[in-house]
N, C-alpha and C. Protein backbone atom coordinates (compact mmCIF):
# COMPACT_ATOMS: atom_id res chain seq x y z
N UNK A 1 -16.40 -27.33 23.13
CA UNK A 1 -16.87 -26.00 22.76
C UNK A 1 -15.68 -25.15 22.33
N UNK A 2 -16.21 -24.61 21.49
CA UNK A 2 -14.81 -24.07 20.84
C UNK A 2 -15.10 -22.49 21.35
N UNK A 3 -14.00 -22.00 21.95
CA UNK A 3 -13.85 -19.90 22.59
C UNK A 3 -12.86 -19.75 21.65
N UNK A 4 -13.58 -18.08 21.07
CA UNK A 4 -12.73 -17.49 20.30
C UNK A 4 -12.82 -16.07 21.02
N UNK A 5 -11.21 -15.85 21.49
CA UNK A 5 -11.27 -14.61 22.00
C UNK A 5 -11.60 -13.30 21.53
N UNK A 6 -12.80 -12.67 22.51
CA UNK A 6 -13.93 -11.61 21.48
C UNK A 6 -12.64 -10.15 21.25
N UNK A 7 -11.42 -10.00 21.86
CA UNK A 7 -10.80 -8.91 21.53
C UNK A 7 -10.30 -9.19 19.92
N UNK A 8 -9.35 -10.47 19.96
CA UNK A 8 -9.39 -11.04 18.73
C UNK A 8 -9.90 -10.96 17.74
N UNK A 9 -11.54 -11.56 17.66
CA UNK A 9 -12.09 -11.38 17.13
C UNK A 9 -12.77 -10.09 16.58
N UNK A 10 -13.03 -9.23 17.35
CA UNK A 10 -13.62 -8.06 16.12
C UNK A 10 -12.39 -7.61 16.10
N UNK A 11 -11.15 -7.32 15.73
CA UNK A 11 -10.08 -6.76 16.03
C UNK A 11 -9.96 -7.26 14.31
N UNK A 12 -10.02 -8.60 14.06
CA UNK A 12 -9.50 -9.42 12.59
C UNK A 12 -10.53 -8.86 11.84
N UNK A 13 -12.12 -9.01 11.91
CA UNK A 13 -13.56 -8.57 11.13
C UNK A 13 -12.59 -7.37 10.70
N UNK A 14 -12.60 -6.70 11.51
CA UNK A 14 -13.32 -4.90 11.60
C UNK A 14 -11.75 -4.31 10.24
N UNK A 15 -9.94 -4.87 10.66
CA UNK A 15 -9.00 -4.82 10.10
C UNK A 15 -9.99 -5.36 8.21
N UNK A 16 -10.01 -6.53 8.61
CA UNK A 16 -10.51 -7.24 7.11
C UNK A 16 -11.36 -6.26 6.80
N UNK A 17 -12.39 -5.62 6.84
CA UNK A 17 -13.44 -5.00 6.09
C UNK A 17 -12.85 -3.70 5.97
N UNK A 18 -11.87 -3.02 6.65
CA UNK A 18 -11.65 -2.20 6.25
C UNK A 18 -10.82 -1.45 5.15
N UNK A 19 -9.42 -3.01 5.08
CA UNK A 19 -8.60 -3.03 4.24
C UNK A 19 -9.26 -3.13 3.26
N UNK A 20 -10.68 -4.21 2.69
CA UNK A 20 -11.83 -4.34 1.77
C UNK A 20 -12.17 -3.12 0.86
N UNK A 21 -12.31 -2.11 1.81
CA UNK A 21 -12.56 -0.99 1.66
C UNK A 21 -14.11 -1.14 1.10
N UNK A 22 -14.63 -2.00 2.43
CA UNK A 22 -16.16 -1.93 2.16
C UNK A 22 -16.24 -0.59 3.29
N UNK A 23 -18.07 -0.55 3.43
CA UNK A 23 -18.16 0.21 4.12
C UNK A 23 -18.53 -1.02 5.25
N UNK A 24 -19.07 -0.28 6.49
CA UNK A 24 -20.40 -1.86 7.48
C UNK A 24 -21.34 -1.55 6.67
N UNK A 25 -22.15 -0.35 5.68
CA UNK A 25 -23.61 -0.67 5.29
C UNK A 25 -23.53 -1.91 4.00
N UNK A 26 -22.20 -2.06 3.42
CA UNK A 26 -21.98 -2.52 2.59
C UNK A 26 -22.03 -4.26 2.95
N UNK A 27 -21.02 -4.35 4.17
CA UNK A 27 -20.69 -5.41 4.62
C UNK A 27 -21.99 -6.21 5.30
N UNK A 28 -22.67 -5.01 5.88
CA UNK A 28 -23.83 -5.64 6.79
C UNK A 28 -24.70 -5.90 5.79
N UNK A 29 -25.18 -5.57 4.94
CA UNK A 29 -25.70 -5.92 3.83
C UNK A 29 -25.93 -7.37 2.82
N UNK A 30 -24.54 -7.43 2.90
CA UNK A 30 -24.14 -8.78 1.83
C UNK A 30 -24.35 -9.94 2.91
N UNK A 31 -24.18 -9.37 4.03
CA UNK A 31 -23.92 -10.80 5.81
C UNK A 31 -25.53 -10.87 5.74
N UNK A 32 -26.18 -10.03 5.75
CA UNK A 32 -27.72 -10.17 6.00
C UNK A 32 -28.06 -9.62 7.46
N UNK A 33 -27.15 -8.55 7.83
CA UNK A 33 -27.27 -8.24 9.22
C UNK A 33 -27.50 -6.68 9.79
N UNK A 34 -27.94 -6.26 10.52
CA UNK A 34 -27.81 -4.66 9.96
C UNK A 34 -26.36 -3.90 10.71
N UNK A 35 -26.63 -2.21 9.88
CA UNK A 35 -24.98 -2.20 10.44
C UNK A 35 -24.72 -2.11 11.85
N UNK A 36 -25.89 -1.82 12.53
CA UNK A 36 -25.94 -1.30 14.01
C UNK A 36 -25.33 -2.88 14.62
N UNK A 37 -25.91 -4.11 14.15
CA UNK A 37 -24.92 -5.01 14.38
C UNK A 37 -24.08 -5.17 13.94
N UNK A 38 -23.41 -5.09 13.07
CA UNK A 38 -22.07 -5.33 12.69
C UNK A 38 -21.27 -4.19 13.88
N UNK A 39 -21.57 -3.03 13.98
CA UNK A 39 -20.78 -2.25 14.82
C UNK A 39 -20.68 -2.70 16.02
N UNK A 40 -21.50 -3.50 16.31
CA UNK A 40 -21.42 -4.40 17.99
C UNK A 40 -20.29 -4.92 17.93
N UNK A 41 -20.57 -5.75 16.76
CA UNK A 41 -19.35 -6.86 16.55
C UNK A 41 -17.76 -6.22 16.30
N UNK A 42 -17.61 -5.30 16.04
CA UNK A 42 -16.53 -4.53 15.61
C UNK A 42 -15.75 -3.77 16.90
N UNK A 43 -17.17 -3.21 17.48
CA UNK A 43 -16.75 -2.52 18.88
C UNK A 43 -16.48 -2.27 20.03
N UNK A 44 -17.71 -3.43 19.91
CA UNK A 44 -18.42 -3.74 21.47
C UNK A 44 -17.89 -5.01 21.53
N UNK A 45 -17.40 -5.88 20.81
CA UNK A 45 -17.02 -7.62 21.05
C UNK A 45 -18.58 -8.69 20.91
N UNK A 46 -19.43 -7.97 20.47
CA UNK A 46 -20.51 -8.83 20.54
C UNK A 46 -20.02 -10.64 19.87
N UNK A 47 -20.20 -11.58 20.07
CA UNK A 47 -19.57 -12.47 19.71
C UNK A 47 -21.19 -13.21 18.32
N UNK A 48 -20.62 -13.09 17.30
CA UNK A 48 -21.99 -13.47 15.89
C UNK A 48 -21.92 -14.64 16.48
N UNK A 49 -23.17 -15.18 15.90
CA UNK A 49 -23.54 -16.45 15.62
C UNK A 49 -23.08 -17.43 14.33
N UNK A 50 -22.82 -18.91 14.56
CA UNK A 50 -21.53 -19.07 14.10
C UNK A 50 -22.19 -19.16 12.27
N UNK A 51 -23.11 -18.58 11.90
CA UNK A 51 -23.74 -18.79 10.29
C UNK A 51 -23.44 -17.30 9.82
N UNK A 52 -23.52 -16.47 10.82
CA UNK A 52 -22.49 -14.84 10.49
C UNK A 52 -21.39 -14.52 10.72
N UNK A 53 -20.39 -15.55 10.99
CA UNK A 53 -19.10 -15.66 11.77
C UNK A 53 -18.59 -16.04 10.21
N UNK A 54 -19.34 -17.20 9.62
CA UNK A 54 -19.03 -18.04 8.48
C UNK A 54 -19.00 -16.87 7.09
N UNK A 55 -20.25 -16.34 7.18
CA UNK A 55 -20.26 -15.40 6.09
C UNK A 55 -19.16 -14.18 6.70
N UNK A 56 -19.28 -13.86 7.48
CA UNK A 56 -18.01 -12.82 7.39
C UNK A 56 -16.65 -13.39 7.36
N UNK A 57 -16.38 -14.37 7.40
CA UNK A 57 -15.27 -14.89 6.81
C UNK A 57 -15.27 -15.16 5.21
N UNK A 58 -16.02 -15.40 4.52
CA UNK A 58 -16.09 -15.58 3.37
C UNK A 58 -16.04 -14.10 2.28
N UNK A 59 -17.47 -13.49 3.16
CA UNK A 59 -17.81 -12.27 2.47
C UNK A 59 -16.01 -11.10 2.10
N UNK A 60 -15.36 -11.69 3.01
CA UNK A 60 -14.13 -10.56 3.68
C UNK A 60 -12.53 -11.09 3.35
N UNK A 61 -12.95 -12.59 3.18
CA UNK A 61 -11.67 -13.51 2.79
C UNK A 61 -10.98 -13.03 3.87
N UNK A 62 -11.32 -13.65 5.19
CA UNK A 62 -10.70 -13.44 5.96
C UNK A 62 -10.37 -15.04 6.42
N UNK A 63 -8.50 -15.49 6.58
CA UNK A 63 -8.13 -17.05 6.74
C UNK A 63 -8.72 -17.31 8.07
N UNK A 64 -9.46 -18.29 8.12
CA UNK A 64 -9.88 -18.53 9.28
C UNK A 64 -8.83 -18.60 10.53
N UNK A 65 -7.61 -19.02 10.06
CA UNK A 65 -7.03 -19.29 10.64
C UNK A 65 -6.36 -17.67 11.92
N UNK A 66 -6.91 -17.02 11.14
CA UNK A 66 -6.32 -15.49 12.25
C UNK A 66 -7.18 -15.67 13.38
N UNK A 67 -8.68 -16.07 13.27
CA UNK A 67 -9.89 -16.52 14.40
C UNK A 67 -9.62 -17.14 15.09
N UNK A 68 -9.28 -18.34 14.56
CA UNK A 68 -9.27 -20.14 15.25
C UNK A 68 -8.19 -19.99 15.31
N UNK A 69 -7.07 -19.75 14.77
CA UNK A 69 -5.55 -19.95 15.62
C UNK A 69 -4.92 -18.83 15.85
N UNK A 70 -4.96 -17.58 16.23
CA UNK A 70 -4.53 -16.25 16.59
C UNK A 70 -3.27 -16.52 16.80
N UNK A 71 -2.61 -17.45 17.37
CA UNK A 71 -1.55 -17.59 18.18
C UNK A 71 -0.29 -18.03 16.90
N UNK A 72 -0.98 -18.56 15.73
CA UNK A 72 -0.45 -19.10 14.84
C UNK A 72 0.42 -18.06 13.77
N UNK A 73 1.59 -18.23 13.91
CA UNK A 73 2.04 -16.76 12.70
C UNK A 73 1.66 -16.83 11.34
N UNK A 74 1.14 -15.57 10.83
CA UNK A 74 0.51 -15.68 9.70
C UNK A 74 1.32 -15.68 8.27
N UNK A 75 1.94 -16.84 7.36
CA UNK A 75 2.76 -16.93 6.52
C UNK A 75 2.26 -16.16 5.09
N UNK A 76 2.74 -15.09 4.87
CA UNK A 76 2.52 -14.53 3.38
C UNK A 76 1.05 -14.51 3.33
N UNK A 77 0.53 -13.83 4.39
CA UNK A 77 -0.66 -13.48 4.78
C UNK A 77 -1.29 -13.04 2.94
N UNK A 78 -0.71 -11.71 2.40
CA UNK A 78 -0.84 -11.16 1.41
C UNK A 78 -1.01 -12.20 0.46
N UNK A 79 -0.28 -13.07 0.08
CA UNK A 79 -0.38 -14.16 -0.98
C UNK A 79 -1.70 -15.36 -0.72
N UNK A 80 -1.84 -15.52 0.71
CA UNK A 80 -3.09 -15.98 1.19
C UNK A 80 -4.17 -15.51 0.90
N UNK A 81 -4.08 -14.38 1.09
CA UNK A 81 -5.55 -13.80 0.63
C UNK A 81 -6.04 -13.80 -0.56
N UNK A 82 -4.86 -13.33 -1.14
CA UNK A 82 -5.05 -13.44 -3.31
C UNK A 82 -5.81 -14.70 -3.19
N UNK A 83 -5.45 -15.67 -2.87
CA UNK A 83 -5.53 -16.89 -3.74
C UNK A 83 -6.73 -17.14 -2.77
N UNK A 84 -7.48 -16.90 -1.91
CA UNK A 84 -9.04 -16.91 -1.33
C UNK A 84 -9.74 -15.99 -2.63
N UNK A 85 -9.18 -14.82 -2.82
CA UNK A 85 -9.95 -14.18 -3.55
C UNK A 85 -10.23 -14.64 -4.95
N UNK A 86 -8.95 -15.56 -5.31
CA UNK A 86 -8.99 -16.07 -6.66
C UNK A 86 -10.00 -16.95 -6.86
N UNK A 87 -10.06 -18.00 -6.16
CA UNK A 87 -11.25 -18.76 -6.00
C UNK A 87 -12.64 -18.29 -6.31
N UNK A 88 -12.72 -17.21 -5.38
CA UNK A 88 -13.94 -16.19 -5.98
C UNK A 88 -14.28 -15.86 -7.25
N UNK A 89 -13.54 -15.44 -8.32
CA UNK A 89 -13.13 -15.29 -9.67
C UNK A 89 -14.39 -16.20 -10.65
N UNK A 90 -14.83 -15.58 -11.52
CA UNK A 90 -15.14 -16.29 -12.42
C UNK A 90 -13.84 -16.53 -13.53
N UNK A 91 -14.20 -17.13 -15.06
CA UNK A 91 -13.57 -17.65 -15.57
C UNK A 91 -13.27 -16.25 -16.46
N UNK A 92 -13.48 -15.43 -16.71
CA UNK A 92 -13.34 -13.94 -17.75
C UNK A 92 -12.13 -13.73 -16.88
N UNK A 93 -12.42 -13.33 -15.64
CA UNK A 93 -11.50 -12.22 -14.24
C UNK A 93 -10.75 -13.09 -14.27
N UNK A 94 -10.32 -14.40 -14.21
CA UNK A 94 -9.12 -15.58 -14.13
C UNK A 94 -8.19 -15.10 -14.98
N UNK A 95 -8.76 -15.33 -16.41
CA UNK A 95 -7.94 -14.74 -17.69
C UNK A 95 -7.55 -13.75 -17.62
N UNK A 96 -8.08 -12.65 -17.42
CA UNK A 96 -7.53 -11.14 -17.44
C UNK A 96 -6.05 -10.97 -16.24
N UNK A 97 -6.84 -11.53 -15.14
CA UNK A 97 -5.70 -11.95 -14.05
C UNK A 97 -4.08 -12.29 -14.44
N UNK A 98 -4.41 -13.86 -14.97
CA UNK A 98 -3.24 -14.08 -15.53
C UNK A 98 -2.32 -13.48 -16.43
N UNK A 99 -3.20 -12.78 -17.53
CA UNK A 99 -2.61 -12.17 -18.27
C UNK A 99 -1.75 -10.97 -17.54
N UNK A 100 -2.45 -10.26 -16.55
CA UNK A 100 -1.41 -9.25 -16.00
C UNK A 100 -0.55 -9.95 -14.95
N UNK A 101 -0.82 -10.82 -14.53
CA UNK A 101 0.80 -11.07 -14.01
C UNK A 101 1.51 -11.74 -14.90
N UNK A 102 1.19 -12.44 -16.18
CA UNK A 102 2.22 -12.51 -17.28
C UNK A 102 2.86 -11.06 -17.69
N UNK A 103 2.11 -10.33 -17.78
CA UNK A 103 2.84 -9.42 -18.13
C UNK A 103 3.82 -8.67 -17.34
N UNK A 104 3.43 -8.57 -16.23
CA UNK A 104 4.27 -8.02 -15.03
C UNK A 104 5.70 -9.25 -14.80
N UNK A 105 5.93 -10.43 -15.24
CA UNK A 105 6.51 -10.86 -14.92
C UNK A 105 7.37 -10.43 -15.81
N UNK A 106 7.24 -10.83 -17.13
CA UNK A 106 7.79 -10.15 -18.38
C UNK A 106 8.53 -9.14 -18.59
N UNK A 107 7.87 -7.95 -17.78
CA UNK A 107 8.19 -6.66 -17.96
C UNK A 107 9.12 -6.92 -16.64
N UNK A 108 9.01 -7.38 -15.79
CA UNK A 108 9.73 -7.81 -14.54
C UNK A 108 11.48 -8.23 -15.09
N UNK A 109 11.07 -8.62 -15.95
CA UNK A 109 12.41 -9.65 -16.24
C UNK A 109 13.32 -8.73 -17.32
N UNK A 110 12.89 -7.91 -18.21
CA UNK A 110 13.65 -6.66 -18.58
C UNK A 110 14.58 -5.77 -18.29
């Protein structure tokens, strides 16, 4: 059985959605949950069930690994996340993407 410590845990959610700069009606929304639960989970330590544990990791691009290995130091956390989010991306937002960090590199190198 796998324990994930509940301070931990809404501690990573509640950080992730906020940096998101969702709202919870937003977040609870897309999870399929309402916000009065999500605020459990955020506040109270309510511990989700592991098919809303899954979507709020996804919905939030949050590395699983802050959940399941807390203890683990988090390497270029920032660069981690991009590249969860990139995945997300269709093929238009890819292109446009690249193009501005071509350009930023470019202009970087000036």
């Amino acid at each position: 059985m796998v324990h994930i410590k509940n301070e931990m845990l809404w501690n990573v959610i509640k950080e992730a959605r906020q940096r998101s700069g969702l709202t919870m009606e937003e977040i609870a929304d897309r999870v399929g949950i309402t916000p009065r639960y999500l605020y459990r989970i955020e506040n109270e330590g309510k511990k989700p069930s592991f098919e809303i544990l899954y979507t709020l990791i996804r919905e939030l691009s949050i590395a699983p690994d802050l959940i399941f290995y807390p203890e683990k130091p988090a390497k270029d956390a920032e660069v981690e996340e991009l590249i969860r989010k990139l995945y997300r991306c269709d093929r238009h937002s890819l292109d446009v993407i690249q193009a501005t960090v071509d350009a930023l590199l470019h202009t970087s190198k000036q």
